[in-house]
N, C-alpha and C. Protein backbone atom coordinates (compact mmCIF):
# COMPACT_ATOMS: atom_id res chain seq x y z
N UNK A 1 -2.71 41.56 75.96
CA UNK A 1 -1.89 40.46 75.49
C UNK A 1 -0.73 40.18 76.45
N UNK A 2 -0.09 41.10 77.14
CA UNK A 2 0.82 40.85 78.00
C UNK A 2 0.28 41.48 79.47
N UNK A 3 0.04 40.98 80.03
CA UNK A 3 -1.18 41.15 81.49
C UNK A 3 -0.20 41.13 82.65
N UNK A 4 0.95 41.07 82.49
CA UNK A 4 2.80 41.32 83.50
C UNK A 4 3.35 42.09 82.98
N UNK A 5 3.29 42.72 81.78
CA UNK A 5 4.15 43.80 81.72
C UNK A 5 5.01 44.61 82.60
N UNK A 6 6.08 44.91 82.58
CA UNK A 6 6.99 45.68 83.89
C UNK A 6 6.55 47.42 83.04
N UNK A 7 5.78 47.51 81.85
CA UNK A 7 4.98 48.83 81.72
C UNK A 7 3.49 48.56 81.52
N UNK A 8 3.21 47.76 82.34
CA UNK A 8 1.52 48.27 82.48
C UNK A 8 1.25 49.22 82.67
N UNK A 9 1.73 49.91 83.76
CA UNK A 9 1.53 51.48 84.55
C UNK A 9 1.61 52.39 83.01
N UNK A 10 2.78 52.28 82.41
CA UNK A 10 2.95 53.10 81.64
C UNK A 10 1.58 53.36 80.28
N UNK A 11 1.69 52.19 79.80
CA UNK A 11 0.20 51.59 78.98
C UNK A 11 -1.00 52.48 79.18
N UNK A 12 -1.17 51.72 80.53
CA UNK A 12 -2.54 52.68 81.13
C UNK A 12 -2.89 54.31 81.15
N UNK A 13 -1.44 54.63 81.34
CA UNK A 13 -1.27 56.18 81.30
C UNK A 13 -1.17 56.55 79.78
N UNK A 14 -0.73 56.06 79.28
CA UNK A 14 -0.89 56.32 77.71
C UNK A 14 -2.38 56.18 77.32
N UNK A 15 -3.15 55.23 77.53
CA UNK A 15 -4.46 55.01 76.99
C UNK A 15 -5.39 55.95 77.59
N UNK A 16 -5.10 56.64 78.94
CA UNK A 16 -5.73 57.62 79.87
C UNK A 16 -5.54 58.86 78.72
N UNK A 17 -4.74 59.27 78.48
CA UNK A 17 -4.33 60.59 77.66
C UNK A 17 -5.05 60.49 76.19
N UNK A 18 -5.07 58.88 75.84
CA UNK A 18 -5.74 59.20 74.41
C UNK A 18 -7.46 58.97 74.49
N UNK A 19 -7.72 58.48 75.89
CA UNK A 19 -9.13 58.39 76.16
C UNK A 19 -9.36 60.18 76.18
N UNK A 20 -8.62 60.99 76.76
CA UNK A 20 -9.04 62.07 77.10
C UNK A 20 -8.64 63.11 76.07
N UNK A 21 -8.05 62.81 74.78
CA UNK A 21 -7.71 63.76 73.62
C UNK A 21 -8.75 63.47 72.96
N UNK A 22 -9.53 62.35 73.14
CA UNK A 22 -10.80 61.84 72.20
C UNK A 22 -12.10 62.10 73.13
N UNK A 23 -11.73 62.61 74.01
CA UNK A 23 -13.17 63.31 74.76
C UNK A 23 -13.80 62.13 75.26
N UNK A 24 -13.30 61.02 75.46
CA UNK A 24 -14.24 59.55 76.18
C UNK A 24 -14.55 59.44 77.27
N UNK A 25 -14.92 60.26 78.10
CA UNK A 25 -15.37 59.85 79.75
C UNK A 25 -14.62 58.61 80.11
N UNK A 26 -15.79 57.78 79.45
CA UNK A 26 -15.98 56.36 80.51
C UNK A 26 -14.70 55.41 79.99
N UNK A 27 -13.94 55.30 78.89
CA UNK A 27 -12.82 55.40 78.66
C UNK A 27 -12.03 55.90 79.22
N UNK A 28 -11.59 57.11 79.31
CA UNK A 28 -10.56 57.83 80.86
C UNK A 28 -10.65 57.28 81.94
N UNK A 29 -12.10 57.25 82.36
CA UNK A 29 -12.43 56.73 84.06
C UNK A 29 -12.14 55.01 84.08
N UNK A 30 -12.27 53.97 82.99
CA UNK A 30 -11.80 53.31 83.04
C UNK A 30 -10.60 52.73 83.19
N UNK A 31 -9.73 53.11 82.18
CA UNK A 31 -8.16 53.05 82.96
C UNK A 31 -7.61 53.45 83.89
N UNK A 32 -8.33 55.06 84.02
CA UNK A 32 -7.73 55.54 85.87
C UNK A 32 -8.17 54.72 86.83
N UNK A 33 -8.83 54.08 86.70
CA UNK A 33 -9.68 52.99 87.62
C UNK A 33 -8.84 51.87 88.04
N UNK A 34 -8.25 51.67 86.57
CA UNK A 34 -7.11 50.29 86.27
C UNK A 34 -6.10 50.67 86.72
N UNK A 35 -5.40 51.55 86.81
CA UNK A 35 -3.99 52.47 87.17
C UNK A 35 -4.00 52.45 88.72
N UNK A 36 -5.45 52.92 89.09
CA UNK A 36 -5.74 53.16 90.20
C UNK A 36 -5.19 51.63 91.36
N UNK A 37 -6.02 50.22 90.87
CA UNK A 37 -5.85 49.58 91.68
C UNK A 37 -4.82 48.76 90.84
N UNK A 38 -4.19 48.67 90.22
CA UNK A 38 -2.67 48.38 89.87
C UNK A 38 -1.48 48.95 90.83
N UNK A 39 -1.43 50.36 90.60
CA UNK A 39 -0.60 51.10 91.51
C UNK A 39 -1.65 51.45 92.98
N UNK A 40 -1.70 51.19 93.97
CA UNK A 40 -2.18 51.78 94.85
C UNK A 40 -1.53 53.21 95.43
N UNK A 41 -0.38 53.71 95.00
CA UNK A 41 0.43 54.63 95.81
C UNK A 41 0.05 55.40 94.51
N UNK A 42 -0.31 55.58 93.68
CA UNK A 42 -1.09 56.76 92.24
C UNK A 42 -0.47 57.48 92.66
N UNK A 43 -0.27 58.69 91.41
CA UNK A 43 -0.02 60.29 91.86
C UNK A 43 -1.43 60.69 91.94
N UNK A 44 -1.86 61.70 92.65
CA UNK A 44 -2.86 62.47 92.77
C UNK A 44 -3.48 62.79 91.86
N UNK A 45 -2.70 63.56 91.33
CA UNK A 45 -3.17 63.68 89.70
C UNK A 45 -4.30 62.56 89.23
N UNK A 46 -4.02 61.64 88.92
CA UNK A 46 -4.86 60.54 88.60
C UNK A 46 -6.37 59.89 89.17
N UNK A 47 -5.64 60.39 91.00
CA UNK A 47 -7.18 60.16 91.73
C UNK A 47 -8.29 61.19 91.80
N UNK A 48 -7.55 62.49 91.11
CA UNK A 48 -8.62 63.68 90.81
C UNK A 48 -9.10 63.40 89.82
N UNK A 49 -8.35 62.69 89.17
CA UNK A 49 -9.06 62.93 87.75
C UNK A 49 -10.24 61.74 87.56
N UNK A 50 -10.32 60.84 88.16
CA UNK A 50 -11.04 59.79 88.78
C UNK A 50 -12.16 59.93 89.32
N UNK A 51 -11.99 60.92 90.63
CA UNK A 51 -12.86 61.44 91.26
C UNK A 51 -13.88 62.41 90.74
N UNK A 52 -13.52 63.52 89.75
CA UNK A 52 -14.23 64.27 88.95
C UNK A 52 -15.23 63.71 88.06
N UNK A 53 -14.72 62.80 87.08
CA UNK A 53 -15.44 61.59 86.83
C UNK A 53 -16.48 60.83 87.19
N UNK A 54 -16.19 60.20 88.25
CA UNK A 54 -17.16 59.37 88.70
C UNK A 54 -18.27 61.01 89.71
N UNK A 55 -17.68 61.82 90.00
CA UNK A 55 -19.26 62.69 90.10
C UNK A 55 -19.74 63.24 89.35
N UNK A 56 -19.54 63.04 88.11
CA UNK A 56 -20.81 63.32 86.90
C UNK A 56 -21.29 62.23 86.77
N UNK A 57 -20.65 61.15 87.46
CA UNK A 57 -22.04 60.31 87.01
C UNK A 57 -23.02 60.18 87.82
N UNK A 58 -22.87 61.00 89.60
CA UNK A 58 -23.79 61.15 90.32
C UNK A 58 -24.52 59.86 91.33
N UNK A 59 -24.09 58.77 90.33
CA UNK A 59 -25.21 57.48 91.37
C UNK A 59 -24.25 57.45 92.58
N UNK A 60 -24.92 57.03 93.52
CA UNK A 60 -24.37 56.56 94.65
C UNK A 60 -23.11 55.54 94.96
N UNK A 61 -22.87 54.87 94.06
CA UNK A 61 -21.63 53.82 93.94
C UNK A 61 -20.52 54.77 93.68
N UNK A 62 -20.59 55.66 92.10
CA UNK A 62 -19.38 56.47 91.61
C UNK A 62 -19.14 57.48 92.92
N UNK A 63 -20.09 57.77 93.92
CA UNK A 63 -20.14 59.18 94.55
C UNK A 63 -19.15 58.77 95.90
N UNK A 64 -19.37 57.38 96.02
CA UNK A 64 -18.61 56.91 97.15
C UNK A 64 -17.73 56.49 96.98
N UNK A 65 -17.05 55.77 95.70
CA UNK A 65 -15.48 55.92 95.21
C UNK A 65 -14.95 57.01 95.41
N UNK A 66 -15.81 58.19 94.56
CA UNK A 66 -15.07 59.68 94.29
C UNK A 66 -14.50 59.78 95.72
N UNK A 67 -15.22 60.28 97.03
CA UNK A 67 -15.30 60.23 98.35
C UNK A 67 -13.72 59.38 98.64
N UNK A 68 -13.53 58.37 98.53
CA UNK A 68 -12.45 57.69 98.93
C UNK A 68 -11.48 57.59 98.08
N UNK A 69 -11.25 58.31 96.96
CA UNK A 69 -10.04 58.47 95.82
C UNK A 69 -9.77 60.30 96.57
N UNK A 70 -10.53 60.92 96.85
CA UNK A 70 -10.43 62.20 97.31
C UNK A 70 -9.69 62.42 98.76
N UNK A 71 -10.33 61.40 99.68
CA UNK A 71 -9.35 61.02 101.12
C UNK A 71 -8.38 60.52 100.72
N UNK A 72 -8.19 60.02 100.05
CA UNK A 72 -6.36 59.42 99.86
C UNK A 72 -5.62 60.66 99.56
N UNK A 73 -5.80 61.69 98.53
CA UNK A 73 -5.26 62.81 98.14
C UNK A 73 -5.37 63.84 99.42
N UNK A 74 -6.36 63.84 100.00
CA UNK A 74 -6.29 64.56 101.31
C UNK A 74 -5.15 64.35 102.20
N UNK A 75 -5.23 62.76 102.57
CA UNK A 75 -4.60 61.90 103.69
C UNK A 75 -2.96 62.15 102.91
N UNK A 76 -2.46 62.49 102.00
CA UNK A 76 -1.22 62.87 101.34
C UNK A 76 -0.74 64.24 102.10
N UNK A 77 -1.96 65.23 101.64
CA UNK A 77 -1.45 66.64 101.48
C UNK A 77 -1.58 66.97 103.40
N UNK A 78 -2.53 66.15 103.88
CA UNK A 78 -2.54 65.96 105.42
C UNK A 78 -0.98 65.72 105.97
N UNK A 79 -0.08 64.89 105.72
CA UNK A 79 0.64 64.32 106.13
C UNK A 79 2.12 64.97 105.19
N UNK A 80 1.51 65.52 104.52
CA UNK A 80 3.53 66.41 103.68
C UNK A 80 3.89 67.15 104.63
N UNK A 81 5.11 67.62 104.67
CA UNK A 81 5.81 67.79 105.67
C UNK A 81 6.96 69.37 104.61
N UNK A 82 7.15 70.04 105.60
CA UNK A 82 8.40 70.89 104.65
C UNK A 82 9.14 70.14 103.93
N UNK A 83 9.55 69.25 104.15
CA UNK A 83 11.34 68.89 104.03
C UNK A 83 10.63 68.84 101.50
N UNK A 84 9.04 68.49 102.13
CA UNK A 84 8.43 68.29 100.62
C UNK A 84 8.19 69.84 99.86
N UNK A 85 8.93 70.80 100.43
CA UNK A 85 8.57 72.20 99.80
C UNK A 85 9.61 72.84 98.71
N UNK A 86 8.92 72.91 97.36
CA UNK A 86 9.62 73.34 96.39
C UNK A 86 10.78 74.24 96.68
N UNK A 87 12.22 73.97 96.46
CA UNK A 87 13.19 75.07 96.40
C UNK A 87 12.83 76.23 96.38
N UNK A 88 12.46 76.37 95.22
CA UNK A 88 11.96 77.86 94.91
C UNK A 88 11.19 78.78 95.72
N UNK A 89 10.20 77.94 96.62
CA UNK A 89 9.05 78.85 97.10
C UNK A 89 9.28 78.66 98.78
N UNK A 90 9.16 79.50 99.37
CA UNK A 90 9.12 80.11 100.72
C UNK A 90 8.62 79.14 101.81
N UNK A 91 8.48 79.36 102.67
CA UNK A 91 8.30 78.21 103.66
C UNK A 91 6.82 78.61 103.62
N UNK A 92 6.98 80.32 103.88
CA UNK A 92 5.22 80.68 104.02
C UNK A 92 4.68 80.76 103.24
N UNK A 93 5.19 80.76 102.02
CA UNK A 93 4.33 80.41 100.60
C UNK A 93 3.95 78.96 100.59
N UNK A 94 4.86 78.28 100.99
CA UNK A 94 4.69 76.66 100.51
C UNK A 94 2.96 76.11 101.51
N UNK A 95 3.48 76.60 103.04
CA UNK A 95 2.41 76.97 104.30
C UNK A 95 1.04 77.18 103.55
N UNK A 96 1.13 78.38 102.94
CA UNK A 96 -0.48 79.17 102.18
C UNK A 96 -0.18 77.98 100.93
N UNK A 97 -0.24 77.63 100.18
CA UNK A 97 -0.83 76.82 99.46
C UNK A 97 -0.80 75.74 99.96
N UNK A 98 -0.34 74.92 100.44
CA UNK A 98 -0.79 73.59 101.42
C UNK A 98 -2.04 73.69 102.18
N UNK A 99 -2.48 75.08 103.11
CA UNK A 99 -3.27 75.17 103.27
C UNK A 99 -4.70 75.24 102.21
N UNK A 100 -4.31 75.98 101.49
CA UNK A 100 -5.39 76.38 100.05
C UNK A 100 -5.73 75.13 99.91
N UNK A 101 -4.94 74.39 99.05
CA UNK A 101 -5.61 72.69 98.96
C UNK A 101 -6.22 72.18 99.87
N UNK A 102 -5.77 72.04 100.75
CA UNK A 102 -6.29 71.20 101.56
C UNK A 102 -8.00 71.84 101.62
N UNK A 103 -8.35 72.76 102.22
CA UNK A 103 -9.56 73.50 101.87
C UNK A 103 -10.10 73.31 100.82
N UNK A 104 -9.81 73.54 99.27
CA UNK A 104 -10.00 72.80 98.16
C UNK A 104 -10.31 71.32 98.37
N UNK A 105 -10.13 70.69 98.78
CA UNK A 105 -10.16 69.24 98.75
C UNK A 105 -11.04 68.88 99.86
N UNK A 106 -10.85 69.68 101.04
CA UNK A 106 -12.16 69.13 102.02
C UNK A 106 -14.01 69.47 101.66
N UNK A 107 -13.91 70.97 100.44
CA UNK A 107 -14.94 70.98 99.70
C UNK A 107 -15.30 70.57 98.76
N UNK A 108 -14.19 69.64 97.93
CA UNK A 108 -14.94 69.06 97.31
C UNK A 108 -15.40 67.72 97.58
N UNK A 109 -15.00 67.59 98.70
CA UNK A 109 -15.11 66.13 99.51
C UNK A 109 -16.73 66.24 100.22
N UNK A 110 -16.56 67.46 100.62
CA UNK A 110 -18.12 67.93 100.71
C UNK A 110 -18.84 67.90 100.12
N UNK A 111 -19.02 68.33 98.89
CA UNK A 111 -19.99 68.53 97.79
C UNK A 111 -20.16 66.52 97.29
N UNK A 112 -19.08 66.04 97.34
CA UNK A 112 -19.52 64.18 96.93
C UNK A 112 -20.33 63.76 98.04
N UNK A 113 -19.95 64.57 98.99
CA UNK A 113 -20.63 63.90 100.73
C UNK A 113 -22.13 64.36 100.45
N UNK A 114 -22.61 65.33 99.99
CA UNK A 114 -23.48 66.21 100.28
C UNK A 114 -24.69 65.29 99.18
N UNK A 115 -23.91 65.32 97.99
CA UNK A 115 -24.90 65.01 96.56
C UNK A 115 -25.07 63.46 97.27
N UNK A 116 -24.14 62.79 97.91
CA UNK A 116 -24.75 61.31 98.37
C UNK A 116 -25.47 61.36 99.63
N UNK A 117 -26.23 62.56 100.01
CA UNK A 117 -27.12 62.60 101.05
C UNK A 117 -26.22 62.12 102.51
N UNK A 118 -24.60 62.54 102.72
CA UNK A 118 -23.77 61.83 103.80
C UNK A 118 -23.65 63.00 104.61
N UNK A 119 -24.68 64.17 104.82
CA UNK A 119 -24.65 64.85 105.81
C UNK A 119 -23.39 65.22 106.89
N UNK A 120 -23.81 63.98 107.61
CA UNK A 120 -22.89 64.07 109.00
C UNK A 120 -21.39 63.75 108.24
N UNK A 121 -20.90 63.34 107.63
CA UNK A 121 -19.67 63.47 106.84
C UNK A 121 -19.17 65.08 106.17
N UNK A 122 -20.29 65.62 105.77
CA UNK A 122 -20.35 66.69 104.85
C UNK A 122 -19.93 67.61 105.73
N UNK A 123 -20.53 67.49 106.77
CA UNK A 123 -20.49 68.47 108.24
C UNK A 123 -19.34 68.63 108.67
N UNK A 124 -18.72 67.28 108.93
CA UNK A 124 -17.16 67.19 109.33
C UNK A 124 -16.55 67.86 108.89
N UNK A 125 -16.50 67.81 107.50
CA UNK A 125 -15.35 68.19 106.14
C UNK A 125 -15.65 69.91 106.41
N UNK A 126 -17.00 70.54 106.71
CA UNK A 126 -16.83 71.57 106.58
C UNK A 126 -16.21 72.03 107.94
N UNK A 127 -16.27 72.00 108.54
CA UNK A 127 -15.78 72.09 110.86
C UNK A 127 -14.39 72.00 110.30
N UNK A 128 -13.96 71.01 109.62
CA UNK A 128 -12.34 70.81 109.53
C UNK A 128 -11.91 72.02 108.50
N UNK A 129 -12.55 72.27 107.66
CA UNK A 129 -12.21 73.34 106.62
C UNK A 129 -12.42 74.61 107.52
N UNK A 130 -13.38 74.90 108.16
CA UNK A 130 -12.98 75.76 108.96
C UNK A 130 -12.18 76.28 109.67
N UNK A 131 -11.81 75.03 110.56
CA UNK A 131 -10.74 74.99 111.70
C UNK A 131 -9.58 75.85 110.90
N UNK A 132 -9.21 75.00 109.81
CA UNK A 132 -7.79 75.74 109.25
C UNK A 132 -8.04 77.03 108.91
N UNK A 133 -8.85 77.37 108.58
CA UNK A 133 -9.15 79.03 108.38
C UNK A 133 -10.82 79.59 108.29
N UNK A 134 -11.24 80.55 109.35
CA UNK A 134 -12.58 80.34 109.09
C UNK A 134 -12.80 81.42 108.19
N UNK A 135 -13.97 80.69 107.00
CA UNK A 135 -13.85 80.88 105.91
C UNK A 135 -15.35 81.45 105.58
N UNK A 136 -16.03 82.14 104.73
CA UNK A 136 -17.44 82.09 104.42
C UNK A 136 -18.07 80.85 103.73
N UNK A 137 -17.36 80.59 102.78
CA UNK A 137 -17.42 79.34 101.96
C UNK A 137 -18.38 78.53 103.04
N UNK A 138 -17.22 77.96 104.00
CA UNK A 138 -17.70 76.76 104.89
C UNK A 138 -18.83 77.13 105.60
N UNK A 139 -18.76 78.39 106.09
CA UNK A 139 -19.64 78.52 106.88
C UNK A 139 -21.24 78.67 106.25
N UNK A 140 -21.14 78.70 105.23
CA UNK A 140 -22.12 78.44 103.75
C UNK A 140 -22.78 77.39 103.52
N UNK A 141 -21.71 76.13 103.38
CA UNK A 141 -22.20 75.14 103.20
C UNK A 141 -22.89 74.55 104.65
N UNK A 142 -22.18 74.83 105.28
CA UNK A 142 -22.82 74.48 107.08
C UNK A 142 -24.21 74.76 106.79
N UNK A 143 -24.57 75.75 106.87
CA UNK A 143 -25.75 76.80 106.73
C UNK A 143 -26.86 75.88 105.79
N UNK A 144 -26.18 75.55 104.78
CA UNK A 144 -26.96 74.61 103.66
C UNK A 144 -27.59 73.35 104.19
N UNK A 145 -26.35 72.45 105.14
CA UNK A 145 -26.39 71.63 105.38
C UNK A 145 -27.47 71.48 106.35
N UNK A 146 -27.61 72.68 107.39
CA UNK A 146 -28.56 73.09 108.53
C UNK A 146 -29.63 73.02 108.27
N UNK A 147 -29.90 73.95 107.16
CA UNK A 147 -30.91 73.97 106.23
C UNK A 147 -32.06 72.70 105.78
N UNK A 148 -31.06 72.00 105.11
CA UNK A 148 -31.66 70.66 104.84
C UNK A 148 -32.01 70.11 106.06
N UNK A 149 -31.62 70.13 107.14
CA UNK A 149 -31.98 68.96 108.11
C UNK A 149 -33.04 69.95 108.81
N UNK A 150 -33.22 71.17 108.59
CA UNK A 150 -34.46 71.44 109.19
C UNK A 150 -34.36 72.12 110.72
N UNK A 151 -33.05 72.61 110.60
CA UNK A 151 -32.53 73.15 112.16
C UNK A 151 -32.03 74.34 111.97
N UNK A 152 -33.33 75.30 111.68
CA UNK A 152 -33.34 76.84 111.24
C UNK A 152 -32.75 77.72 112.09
N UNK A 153 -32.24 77.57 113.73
CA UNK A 153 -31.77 78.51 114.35
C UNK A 153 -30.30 77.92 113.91
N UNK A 154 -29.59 77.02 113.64
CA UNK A 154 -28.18 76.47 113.22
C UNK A 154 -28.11 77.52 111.97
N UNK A 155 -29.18 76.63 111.07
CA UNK A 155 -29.04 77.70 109.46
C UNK A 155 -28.38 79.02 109.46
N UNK A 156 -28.98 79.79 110.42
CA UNK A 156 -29.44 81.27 110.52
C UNK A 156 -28.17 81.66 111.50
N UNK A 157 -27.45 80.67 111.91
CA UNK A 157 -26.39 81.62 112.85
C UNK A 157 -25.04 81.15 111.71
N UNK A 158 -25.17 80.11 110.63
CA UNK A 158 -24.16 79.93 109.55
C UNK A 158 -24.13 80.78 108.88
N UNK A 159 -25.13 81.34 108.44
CA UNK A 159 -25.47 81.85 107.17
C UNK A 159 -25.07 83.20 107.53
N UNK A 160 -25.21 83.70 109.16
CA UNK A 160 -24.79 84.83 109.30
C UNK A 160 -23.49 85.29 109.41
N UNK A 161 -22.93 84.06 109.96
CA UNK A 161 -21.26 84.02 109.75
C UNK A 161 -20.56 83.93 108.33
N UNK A 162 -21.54 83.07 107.14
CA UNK A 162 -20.75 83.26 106.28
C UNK A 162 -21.41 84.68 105.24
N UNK A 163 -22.25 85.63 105.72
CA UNK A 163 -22.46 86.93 105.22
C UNK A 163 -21.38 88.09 105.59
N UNK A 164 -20.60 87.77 107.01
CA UNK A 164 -20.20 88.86 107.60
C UNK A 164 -18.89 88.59 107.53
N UNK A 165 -18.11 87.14 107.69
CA UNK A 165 -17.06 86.85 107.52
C UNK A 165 -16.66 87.88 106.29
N UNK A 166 -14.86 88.34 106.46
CA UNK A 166 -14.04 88.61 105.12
C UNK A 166 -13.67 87.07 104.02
N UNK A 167 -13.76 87.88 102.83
CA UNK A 167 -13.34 87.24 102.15
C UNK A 167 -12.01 86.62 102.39
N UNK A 168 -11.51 85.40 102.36
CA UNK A 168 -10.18 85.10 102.49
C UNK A 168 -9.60 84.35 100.54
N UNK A 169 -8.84 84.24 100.59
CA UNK A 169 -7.91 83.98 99.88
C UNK A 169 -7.96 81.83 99.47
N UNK A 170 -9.02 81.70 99.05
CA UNK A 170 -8.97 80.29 99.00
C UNK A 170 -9.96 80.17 97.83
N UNK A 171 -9.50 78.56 97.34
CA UNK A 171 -10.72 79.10 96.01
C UNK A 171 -11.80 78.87 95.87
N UNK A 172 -12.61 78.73 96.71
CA UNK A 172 -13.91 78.66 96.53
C UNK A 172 -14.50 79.97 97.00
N UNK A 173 -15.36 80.66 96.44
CA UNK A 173 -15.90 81.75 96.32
C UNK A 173 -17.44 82.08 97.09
N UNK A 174 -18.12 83.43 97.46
CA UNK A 174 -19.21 82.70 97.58
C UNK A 174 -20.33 83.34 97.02
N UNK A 175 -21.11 83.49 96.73
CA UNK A 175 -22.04 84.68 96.60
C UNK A 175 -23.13 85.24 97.60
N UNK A 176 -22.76 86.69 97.95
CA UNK A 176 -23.12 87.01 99.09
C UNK A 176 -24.81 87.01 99.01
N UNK A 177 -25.14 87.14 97.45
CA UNK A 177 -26.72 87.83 97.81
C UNK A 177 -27.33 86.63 97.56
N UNK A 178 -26.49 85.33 97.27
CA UNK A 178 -27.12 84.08 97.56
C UNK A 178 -27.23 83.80 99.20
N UNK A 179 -26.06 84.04 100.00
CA UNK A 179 -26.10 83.73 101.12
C UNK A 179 -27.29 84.54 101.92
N UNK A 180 -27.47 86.01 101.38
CA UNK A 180 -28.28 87.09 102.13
C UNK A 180 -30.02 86.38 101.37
N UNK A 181 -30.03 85.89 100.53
CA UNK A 181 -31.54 84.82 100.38
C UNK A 181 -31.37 84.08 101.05
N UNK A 182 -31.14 83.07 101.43
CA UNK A 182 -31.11 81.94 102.45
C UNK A 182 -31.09 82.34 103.39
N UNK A 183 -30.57 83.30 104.28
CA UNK A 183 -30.51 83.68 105.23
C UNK A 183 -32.02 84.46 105.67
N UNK A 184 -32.54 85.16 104.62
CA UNK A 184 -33.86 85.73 104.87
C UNK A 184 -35.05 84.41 104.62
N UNK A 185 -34.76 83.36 103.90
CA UNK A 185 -35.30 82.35 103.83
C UNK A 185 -35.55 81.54 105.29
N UNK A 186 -34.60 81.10 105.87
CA UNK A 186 -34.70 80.18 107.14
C UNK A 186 -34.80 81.40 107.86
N UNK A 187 -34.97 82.59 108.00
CA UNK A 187 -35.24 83.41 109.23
C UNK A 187 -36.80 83.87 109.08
N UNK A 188 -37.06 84.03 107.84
CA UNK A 188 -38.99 83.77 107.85
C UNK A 188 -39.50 82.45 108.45
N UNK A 189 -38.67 81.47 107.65
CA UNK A 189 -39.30 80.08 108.60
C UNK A 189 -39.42 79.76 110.10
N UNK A 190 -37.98 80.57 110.43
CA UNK A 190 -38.54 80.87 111.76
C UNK A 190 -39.30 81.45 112.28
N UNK A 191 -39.70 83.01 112.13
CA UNK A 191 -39.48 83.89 112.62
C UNK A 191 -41.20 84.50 112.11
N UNK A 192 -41.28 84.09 111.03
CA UNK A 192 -42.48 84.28 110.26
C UNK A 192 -42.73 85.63 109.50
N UNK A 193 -41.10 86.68 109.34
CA UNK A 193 -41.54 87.44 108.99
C UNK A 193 -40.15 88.03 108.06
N UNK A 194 -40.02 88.83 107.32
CA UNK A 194 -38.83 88.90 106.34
C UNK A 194 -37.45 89.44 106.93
N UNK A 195 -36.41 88.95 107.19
CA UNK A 195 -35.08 89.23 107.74
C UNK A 195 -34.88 90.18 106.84
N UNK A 196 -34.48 91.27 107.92
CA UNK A 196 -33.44 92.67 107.63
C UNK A 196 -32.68 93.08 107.76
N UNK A 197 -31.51 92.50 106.97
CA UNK A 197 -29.84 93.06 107.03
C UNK A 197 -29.86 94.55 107.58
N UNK A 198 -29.17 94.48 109.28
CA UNK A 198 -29.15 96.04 109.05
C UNK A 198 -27.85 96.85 108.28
């Protein structure tokens, strides 16, 4: 009824919270949608919650929004600077979780890249998640990614990096005796015969 409101923003955020106390998906994702291109400068908050969203719904349209509501939150936490570091917390604390996210966010930027068959995107996100700390995780999904395209000596030198790599401190996790199947998987395909962790 009033389509100028000087609280639209506010509205929307209200109807977001009661879409999501009433369990409505496509209700939630609708107003964050509206919020979304109303405010273009969003809090984050909002474009995750957006992004999560539209990848349960999996088709290719929601998967490539998600993808570009997820780079904006990246392209943020890319570009903060100290002067943006909580009082309270340490320079090298503030450092380790800036990093953490960001890793967080380049995998799940992966996983939208990946489910929309965007490979060479997927690839990036993991090389860059690396770079900042090399991780098993990434070197996992690499391995996966190798995998799929059918380039079993790539697979097999990921998969070995992300078996042997230490665990680091970020949240994605991995499972080793998943990684140690795949790894004996693309090394029979090569190799024609069963890989043996020594």
């Amino acid at each position: 009824r009033f389509p100028d409101s000087p609280r639209k923003a506010d509205v929307y955020r209200a109807l977001i919270k009661n879409c999501q106390e009433i369990r409505d998906d496509a209700c939630t994702l609708d107003y964050a949608e509206r919020l979304i291109d109303f405010q273009p400068m969003i809090d984050s908050e909002t474009l995750m919650l957006a992004a999560t969203l539209l990848q349960q719904q999996a088709d290719d349209a929601s998967l490539t929004r998600a993808v570009g509501y997820v780079g904006r939150v990246l392209e943020r936490f890319q570009n903060s600077t100290l002067r943006e570091k909580p009082d309270r917390m340490s320079a090298a604390d503030w450092q380790n979780h800036r990093q953490s996210l960001l890793m967080a966010l380049y995998s799940l930027r992966r996983d939208l890249e990946k489910s929309n068959h965007d490979y060479e995107a997927a690839t990036k996100d993991l090389q860059t998640s690396y770079s900042i700390l090399p991780n098993p995780a990434a070197a996992a999904g690499l391995g996966e990614i190798e995998e799929l395209r059918k380039d079993t000596p790539t697979a097999i030198q990921e998969y070995t990096l992300a078996f042997v790599l230490p665990d680091v401190d970020t949240p994605e996790k991995v499972d080793r005796r998943k990684i140690r199947m795949n790894l004996g998987n693309v090394w029979q395909q090569a190799h024609g015969k069963e890989y043996r962790a020594m």
